[in-house]
N, C-alpha and C. Protein backbone atom coordinates (compact mmCIF):
# COMPACT_ATOMS: atom_id res chain seq x y z
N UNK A 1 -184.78 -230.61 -22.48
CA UNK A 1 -183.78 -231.63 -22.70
C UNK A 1 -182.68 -231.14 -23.66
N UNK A 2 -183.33 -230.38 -24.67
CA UNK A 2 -182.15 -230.36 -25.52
C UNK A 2 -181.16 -228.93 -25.16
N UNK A 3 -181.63 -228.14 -23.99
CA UNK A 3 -180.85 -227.27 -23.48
C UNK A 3 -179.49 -227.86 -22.51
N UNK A 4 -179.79 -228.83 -22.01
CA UNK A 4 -178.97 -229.75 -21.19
C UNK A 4 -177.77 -230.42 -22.34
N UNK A 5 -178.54 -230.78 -23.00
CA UNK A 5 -177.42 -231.45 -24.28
C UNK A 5 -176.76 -230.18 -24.63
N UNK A 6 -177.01 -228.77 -24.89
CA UNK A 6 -176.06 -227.90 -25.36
C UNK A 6 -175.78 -227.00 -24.77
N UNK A 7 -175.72 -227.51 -23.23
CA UNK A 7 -174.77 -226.97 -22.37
C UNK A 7 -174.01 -228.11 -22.10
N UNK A 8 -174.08 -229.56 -21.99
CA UNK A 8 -172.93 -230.34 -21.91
C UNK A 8 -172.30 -230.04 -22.98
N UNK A 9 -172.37 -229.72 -24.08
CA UNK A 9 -171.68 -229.91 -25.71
C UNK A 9 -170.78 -228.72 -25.43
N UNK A 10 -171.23 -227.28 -24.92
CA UNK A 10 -170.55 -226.67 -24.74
C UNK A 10 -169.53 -226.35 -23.20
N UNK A 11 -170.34 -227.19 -22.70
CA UNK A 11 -169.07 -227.50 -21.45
C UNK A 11 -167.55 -228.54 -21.73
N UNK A 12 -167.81 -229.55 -22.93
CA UNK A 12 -167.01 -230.28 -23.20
C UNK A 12 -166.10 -229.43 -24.16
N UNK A 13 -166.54 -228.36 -24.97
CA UNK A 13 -165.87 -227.62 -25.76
C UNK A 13 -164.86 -226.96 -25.06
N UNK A 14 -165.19 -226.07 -23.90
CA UNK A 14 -164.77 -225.17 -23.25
C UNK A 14 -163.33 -226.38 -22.82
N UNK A 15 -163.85 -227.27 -21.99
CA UNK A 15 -162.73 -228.24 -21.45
C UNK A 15 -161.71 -228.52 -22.81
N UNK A 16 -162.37 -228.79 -23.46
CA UNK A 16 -161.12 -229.54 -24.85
C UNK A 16 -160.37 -228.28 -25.49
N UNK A 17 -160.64 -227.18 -25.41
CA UNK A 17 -160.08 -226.23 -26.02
C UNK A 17 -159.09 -225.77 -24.73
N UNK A 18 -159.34 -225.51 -23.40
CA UNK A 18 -158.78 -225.51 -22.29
C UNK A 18 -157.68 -226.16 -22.54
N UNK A 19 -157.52 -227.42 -22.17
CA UNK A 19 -156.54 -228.74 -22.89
C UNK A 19 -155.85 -228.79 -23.67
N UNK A 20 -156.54 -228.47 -24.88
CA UNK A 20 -155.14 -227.60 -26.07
C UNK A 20 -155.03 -226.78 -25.90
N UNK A 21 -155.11 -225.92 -25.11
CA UNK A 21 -154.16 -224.58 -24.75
C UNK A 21 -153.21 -224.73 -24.06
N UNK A 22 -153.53 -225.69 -22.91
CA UNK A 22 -152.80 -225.47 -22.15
C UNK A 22 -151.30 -226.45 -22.40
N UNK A 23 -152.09 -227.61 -23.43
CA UNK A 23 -150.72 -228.61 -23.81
C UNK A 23 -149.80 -227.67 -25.27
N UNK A 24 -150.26 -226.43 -25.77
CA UNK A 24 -149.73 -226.09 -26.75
C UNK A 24 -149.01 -225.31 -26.16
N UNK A 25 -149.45 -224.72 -24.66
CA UNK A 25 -148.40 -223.67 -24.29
C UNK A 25 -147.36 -224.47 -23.48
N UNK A 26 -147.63 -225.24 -22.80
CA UNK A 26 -146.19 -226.02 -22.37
C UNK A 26 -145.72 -226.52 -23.46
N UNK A 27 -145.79 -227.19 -24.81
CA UNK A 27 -144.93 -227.36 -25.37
C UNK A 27 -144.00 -226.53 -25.88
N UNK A 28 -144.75 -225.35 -26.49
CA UNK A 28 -143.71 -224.11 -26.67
C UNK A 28 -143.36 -223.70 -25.81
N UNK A 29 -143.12 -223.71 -24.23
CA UNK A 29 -142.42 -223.29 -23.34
C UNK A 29 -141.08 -224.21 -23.10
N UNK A 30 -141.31 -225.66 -23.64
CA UNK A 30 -140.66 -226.76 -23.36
C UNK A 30 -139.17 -226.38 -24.60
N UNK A 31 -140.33 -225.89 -25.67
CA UNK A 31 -138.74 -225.72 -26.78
C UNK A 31 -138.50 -224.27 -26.75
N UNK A 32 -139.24 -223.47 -26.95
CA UNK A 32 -138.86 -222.41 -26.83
C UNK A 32 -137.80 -221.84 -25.52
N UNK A 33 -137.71 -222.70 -24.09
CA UNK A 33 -136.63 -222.47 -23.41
C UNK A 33 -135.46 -222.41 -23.21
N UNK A 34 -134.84 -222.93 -24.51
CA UNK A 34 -133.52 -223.53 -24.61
C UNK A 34 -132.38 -222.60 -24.46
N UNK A 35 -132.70 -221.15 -24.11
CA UNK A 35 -131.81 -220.33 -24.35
C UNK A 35 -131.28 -220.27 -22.42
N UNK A 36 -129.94 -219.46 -22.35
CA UNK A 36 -129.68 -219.72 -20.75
C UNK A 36 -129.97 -218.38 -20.15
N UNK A 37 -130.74 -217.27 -21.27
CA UNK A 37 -130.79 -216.07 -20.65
C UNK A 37 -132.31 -216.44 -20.17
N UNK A 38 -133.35 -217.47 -20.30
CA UNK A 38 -134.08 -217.14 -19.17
C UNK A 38 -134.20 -217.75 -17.63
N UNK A 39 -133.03 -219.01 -18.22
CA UNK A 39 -132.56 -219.58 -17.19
C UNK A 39 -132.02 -218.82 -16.12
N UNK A 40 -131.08 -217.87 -16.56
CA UNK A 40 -130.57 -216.79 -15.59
C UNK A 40 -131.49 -216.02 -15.12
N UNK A 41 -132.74 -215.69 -15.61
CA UNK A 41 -133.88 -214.85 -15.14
C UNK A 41 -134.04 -215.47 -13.96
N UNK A 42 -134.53 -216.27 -14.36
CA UNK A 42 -135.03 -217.57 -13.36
C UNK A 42 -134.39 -217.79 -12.18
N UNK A 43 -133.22 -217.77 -12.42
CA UNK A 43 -132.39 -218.79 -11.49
C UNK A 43 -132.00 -217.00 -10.69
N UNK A 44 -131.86 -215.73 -11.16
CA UNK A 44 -132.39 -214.31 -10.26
C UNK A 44 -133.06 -214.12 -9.03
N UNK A 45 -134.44 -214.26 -10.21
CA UNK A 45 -135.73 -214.15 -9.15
C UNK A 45 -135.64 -215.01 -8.50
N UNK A 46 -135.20 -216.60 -8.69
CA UNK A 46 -135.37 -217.45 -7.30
C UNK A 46 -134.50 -216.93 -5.94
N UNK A 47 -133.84 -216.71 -6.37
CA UNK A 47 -132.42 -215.71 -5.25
C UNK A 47 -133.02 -214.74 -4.53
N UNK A 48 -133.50 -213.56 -5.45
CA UNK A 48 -134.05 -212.43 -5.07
C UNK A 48 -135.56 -213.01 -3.78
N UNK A 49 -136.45 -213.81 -4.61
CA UNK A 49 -137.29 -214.06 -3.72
C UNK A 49 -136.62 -214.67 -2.21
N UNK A 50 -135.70 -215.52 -2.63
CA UNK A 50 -135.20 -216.32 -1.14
C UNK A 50 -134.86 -215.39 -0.17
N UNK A 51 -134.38 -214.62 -1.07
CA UNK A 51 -133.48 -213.50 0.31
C UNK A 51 -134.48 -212.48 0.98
N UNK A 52 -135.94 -212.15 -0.11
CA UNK A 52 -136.52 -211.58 0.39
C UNK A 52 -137.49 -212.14 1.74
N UNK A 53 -137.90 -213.38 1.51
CA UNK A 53 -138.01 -214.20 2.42
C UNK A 53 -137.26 -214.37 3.81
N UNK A 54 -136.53 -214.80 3.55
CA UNK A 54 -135.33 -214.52 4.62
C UNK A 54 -134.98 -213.05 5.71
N UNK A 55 -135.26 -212.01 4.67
CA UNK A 55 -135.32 -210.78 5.40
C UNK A 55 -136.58 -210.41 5.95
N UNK A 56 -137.85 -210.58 5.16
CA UNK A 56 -138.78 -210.59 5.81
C UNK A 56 -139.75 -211.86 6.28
N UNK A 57 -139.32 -212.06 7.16
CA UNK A 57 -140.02 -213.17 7.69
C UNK A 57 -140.91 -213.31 8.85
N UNK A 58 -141.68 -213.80 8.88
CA UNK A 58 -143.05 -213.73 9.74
C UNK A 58 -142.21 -213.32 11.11
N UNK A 59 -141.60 -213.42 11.51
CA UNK A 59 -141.12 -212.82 12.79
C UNK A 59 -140.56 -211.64 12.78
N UNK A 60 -140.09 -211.45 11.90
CA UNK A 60 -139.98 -209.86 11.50
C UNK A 60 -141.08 -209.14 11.46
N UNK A 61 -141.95 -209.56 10.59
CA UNK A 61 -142.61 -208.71 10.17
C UNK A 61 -143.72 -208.43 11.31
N UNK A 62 -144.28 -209.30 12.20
CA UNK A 62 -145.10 -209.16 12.93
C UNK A 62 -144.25 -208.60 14.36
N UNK A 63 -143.34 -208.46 14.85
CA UNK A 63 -142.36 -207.85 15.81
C UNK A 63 -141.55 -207.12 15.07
N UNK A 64 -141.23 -206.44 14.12
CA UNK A 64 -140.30 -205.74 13.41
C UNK A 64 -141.07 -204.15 13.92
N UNK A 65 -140.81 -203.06 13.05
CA UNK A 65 -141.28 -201.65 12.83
C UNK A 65 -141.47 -201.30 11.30
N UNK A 66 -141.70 -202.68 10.54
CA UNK A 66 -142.03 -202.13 9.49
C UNK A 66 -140.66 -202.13 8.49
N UNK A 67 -141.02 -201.93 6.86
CA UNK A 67 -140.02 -201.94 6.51
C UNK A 67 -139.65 -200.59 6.15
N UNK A 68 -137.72 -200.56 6.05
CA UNK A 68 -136.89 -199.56 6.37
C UNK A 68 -136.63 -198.89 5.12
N UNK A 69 -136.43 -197.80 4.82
CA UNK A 69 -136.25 -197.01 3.30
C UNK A 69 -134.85 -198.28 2.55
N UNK A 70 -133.90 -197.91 3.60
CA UNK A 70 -132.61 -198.65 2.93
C UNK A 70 -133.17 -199.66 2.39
N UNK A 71 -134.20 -200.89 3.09
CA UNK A 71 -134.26 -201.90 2.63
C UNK A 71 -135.03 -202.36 1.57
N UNK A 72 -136.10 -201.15 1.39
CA UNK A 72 -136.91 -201.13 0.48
C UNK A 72 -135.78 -200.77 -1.05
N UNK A 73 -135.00 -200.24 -0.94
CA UNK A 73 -133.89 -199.74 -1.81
C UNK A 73 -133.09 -201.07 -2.09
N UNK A 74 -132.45 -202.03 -1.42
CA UNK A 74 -132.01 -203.08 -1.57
C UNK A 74 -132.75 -204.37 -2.21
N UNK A 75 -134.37 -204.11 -1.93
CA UNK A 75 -134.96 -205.36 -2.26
C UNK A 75 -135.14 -205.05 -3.95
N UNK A 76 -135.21 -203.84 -4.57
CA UNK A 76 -135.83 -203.42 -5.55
C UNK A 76 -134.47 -203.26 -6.89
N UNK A 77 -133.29 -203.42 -5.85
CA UNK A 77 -132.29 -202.80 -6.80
C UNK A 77 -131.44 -204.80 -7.61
């Protein structure tokens, strides 16, 4: 019995410490963002991913020949 009690005790630990981690790191993500250089990161990679999407896309890729040196050079640059 009392192994059951201190594995719930430490299952509730694990969860509550989980919980404040995870609400301490969104809050410092919440203020710590305020700057527009990671906004611009951000607002990059969303671009970069779209287009990579766009170029490779399931119909490409499964009827294509694979990808091309040039393009591998374009996706990376």
């Amino acid at each position: 019995m009392s192994f059951v009690l201190v594995f719930l005790a430490a299952l509730a630990a694990v969860v509550a410490g989980t919980t404040l981690y995870l609400a301490r790191r969104e809050r410092a993500h919440r203020q710590g963002a305020g700057g527009t250089e990671g906004l611009l990161i951000e607002r990059q990679r969303t671009s970069q991913a779209t287009r990579i999407r766009g170029i490779y896309s399931s119909f490409a890729t499964h009827h294509g020949n694979g990808l091309l040196p040039d393009n591998l050079h374009q996706q990376y640059s």
